[in-house]
Protein backbone atom coordinates (compact mmCIF):
# COMPACT_ATOMS: atom_id res chain seq x y z
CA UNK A 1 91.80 77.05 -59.02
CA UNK A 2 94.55 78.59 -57.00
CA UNK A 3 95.37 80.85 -60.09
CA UNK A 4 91.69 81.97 -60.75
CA UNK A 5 91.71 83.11 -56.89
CA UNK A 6 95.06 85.00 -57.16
CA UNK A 7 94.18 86.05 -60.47
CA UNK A 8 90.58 87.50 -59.01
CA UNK A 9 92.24 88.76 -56.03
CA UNK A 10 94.75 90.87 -57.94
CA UNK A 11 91.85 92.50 -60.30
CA UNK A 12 89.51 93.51 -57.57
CA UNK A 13 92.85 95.01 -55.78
CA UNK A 14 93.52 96.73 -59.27
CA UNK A 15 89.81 98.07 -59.86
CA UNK A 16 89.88 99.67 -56.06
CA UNK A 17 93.36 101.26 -56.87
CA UNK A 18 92.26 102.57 -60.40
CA UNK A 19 90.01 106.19 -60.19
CA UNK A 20 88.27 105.00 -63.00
CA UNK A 21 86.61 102.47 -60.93
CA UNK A 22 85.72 105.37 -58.32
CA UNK A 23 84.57 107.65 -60.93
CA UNK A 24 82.10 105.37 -62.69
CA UNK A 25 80.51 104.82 -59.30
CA UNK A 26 80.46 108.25 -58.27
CA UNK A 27 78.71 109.06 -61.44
CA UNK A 28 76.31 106.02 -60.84
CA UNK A 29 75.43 107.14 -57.71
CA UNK A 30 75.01 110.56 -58.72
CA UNK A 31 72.15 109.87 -61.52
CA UNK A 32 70.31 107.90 -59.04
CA UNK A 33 70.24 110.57 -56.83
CA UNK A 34 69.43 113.21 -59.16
CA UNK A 35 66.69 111.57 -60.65
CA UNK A 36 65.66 109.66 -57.79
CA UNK A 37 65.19 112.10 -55.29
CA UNK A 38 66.88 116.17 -55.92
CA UNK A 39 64.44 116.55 -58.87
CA UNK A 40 61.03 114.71 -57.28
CA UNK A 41 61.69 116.44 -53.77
CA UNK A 42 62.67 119.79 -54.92
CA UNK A 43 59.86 119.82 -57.52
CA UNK A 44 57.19 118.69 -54.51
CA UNK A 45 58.57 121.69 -52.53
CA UNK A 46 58.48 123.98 -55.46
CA UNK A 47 54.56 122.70 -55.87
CA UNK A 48 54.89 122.01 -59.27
CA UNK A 49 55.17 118.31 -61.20
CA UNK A 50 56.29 120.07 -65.09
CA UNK A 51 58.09 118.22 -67.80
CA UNK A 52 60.75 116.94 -66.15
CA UNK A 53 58.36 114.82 -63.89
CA UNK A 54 55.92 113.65 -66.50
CA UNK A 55 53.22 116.37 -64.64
CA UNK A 56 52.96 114.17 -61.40
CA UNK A 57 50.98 115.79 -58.79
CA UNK A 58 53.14 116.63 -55.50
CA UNK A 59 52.03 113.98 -53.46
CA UNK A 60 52.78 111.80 -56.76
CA UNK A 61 56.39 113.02 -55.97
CA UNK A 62 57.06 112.83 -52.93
CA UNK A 63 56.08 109.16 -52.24
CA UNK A 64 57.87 108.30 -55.49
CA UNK A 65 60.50 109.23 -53.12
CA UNK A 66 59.65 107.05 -50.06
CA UNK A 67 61.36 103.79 -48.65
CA UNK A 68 59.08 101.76 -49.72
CA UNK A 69 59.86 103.18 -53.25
CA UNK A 70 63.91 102.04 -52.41
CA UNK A 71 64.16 99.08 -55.23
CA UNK A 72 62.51 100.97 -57.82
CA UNK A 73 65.16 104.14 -57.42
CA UNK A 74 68.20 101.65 -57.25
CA UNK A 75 67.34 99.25 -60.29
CA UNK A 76 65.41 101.79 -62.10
CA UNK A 77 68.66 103.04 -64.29
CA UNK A 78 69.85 99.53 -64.51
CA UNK A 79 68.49 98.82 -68.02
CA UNK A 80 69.81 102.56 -69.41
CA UNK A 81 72.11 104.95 -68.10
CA UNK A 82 73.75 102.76 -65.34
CA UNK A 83 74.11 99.87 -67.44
CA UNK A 84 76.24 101.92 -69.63
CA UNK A 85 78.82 102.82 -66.84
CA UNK A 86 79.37 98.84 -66.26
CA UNK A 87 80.09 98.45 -69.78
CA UNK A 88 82.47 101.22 -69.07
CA UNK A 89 83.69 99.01 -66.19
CA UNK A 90 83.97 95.59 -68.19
CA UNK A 91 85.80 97.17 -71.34
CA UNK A 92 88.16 98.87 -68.87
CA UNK A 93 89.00 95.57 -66.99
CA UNK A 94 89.42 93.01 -70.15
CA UNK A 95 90.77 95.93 -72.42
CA UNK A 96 93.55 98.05 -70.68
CA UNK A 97 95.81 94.45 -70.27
CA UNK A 98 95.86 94.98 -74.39
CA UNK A 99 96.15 98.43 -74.68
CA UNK A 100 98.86 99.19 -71.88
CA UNK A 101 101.20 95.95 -73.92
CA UNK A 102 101.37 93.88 -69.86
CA UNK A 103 98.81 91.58 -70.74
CA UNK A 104 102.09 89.21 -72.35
CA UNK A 105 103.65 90.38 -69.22
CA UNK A 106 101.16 88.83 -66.72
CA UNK A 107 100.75 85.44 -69.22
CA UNK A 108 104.51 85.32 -68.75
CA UNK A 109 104.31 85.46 -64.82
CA UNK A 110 102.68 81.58 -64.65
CA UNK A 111 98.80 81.69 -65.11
CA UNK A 112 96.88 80.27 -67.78
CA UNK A 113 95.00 82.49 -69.75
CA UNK A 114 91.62 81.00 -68.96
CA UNK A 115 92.57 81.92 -65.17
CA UNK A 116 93.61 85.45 -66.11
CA UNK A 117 90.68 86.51 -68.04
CA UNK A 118 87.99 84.36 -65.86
CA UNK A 119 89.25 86.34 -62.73
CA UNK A 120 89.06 89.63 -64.42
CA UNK A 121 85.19 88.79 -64.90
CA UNK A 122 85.02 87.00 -61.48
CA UNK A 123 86.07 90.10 -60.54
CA UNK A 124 83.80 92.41 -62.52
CA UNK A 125 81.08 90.35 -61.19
CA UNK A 126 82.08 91.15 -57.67
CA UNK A 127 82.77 95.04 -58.45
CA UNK A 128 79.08 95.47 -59.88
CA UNK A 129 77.39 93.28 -56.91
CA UNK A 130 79.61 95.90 -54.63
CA UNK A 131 78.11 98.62 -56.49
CA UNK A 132 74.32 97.64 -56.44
CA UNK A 133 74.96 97.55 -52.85
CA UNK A 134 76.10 101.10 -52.64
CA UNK A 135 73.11 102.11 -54.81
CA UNK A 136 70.54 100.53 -52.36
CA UNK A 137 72.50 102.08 -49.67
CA UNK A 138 72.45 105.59 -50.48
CA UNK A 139 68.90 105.63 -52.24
CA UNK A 140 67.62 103.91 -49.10
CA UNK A 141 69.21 106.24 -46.97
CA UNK A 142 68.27 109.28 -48.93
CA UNK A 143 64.68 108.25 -49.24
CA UNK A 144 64.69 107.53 -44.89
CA UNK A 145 65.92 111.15 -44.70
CA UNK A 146 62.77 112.24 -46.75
CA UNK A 147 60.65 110.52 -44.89
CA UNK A 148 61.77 111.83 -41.13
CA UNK A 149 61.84 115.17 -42.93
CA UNK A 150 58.41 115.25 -44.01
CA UNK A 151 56.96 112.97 -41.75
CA UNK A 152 55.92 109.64 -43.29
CA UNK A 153 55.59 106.59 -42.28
CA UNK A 154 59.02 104.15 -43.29
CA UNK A 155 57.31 101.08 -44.73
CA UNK A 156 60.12 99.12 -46.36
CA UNK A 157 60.17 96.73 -49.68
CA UNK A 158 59.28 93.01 -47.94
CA UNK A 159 62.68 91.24 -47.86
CA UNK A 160 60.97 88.70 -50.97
CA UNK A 161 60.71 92.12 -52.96
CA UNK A 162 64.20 93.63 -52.16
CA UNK A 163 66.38 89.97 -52.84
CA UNK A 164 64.19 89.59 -56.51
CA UNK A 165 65.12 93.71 -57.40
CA UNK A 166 68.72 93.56 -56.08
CA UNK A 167 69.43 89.98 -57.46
CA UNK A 168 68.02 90.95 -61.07
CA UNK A 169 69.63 94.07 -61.19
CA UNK A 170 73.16 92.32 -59.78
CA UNK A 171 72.53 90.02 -63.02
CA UNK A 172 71.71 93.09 -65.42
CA UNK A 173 74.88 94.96 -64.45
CA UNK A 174 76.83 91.78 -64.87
CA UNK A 175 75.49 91.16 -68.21
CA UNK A 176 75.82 94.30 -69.22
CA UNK A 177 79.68 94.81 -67.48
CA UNK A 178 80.67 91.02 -69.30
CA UNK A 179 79.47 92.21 -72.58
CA UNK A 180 82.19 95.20 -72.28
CA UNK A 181 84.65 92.91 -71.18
CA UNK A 182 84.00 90.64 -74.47
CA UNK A 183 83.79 93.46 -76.72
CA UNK A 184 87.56 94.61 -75.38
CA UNK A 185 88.63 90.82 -76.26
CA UNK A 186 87.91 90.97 -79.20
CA UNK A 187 89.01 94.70 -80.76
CA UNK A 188 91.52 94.60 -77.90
CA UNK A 189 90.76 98.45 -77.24
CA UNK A 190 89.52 100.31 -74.78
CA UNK A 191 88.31 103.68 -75.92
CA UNK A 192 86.15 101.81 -79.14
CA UNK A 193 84.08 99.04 -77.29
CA UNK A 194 83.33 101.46 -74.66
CA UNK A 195 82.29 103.70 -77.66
CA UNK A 196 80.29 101.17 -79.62
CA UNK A 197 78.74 100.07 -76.40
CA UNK A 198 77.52 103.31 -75.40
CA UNK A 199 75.95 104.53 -78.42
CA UNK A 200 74.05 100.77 -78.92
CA UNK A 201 72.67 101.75 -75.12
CA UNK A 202 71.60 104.99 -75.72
CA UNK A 203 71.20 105.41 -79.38
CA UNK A 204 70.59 102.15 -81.21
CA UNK A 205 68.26 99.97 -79.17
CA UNK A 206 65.94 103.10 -78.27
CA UNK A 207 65.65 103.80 -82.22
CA UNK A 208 64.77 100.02 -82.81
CA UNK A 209 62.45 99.53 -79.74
CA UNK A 210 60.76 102.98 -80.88
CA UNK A 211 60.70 102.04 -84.37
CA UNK A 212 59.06 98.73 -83.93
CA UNK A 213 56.42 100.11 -81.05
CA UNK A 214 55.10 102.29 -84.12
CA UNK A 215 55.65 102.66 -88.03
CA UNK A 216 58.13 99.19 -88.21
CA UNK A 217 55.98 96.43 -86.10
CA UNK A 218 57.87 93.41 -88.18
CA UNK A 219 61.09 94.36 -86.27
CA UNK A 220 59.42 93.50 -83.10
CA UNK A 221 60.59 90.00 -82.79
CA UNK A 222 64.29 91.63 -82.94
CA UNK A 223 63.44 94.10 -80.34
CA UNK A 224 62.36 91.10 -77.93
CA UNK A 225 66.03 90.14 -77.77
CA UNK A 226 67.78 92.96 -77.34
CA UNK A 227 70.01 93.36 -73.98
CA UNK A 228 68.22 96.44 -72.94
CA UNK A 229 64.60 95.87 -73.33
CA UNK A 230 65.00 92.72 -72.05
CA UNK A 231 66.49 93.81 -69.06
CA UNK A 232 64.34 96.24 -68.90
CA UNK A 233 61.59 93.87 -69.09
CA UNK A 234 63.20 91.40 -66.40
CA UNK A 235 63.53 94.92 -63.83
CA UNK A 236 59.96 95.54 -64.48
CA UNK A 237 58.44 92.37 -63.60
CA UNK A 238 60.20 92.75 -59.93
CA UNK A 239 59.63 95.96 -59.03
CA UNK A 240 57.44 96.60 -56.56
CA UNK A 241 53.72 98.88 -56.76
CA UNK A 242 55.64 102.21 -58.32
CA UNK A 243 54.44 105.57 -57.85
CA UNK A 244 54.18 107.48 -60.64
CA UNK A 245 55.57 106.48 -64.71
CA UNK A 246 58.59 103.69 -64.63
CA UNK A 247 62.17 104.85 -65.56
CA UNK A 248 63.51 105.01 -68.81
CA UNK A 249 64.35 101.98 -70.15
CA UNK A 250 62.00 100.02 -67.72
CA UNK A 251 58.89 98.20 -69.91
CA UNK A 252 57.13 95.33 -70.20
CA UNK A 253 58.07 94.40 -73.81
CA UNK A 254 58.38 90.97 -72.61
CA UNK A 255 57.75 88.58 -69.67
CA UNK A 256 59.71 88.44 -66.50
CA UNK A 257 60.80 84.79 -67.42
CA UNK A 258 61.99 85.50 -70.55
CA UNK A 259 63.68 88.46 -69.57
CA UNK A 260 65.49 86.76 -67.00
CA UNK A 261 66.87 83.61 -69.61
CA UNK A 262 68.26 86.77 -72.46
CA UNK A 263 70.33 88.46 -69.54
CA UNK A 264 71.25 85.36 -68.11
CA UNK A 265 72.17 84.22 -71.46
CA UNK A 266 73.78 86.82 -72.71
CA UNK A 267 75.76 87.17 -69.71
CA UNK A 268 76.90 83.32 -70.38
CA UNK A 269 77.65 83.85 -73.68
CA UNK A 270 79.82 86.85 -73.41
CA UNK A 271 81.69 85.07 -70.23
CA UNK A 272 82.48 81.76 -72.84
CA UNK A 273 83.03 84.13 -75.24
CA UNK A 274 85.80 85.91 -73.22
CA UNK A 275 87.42 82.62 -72.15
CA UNK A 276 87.44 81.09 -75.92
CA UNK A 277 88.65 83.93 -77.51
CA UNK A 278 90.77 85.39 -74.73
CA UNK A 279 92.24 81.53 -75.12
CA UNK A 280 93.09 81.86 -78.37
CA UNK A 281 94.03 85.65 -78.82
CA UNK A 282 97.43 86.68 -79.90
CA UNK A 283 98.78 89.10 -77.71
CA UNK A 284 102.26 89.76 -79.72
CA UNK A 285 100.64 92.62 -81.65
């Protein structure tokens, strides 16, 4: 156990040393806030909804902005676009020990390999719970700003609402930053999980869901089990009322409870799968 806590300890002082960790987050933070609030609020001022906001009326806009709109505009890009950054994350973390040849050097230094590669996802776990935190911090302080701006009332998610969106979106980024992490196992790369990963995101499971919502309806039950629509599905059943059409990504393909069982699964399932084959990995090559 002692291991595992060094082990864990070393990662997360690792992930805040490395820019990569900085820049992911940056770039997280930045979608949210593009998409959560410059383009809604500017669009409201500018009196005009238009493509880009699925022809919402102004007022349609500006309380999509609103605190008590916070959980949506955190989680929202959870299933997507920020999922794919802690992918980025988890291949980063389990891969660059492989690439950079010091994995044999840390295996050489006295821990066991199950306590090196469970604290690198202990630690992954911890990074993306750090970063859902900054999320809600800045979308709830951006949306407060709004509101004193244009005089509304703050009404704020009930604290039931906020612990189910922040807890489920905690567990999609973990599932999502694990299977990176497993994917780097087991090509022992970098650079290719993190490019199979994002083009299943944003390319592959769109097609399929698309696919099977209209010409292909036999490929449904295979849609149902996919990592993003089922997250999707698990942030959609705990979002608050929403204002306006939910985010990309976000659908009701299937229950909340199921959703919650395929992240949760797949997220155990890529952690064994780490710690089995990380076990059993040659690292001489």
């Amino acid at each position: 156990m002692s291991d595992l806590v060094n082990v864990t300890r070393a990662e997360l002082a690792k992930l805040a040393r490395r820019p990569a960790t900085w820049v992911l987050l940056a770039a997280a933070v930045t979608l949210n806030q593009v998409f959560g609030f410059v383009i809604p609020y500017l669009s409201f001022k500018n009196g005009s909804g238009g493509a880009m906001t699925d022809g919402q009326t102004g007022a349609q806009l500006l309380a999509s902005t609103l605190p008590d709109q916070v959980v949506t505009n955190t989680t929202g890009a959870f299933p997507v676009f920020t999922g794919a950054l802690a992918l980025v994350l988890g291949a980063l973390v389990a891969g660059t020990e492989f690439t950079g040849g010091t994995l044999k050097t840390v295996l050489t230094q006295g821990p066991r390999r199950t306590s090196v590669f469970g604290g690198q996802l202990v630690a992954l776990v911890m990074a993306v719970g750090g970063g859902v935190l900054t999320l809600f911090v800045t979308c709830a302080a951006s949306s407060f700003a709004i509101a004193q701006v244009e005089d509304q009332a703050v009404v704020w998610p009930s604290v039931a609402d906020l612990a189910a969106g922040l807890g489920s979106g905690w567990l999609v980024m973990a599932m999502w930053a694990s299977l990176g992490a497993v994917f780097a196992v087991l090509l022992r790369s970098v650079a290719l999980p993190i490019g199979l990963g994002v083009v299943w995101i944003l390319g592959i499971e769109n097609l399929v869901s698309a696919v099977a919502r209209t010409s292909l309806t036999a490929l449904q039950p295979l849609r149902d089990v996919l990592p993003g629509v089922t997250s999707g599905s698990l942030i959609s059943s705990v979002l608050p009322a929403q204002v306006g059409p939910l985010p990309p990504g976000v659908q009701s393909a299937v229950s909340g409870g199921r959703g919650l069982a395929t992240v949760a699964g797949y997220a155990v399932v890529a952690t064994l799968a780490v710690l089995v084959v990380g076990r059993r990995r040659d690292v001489a090559a």
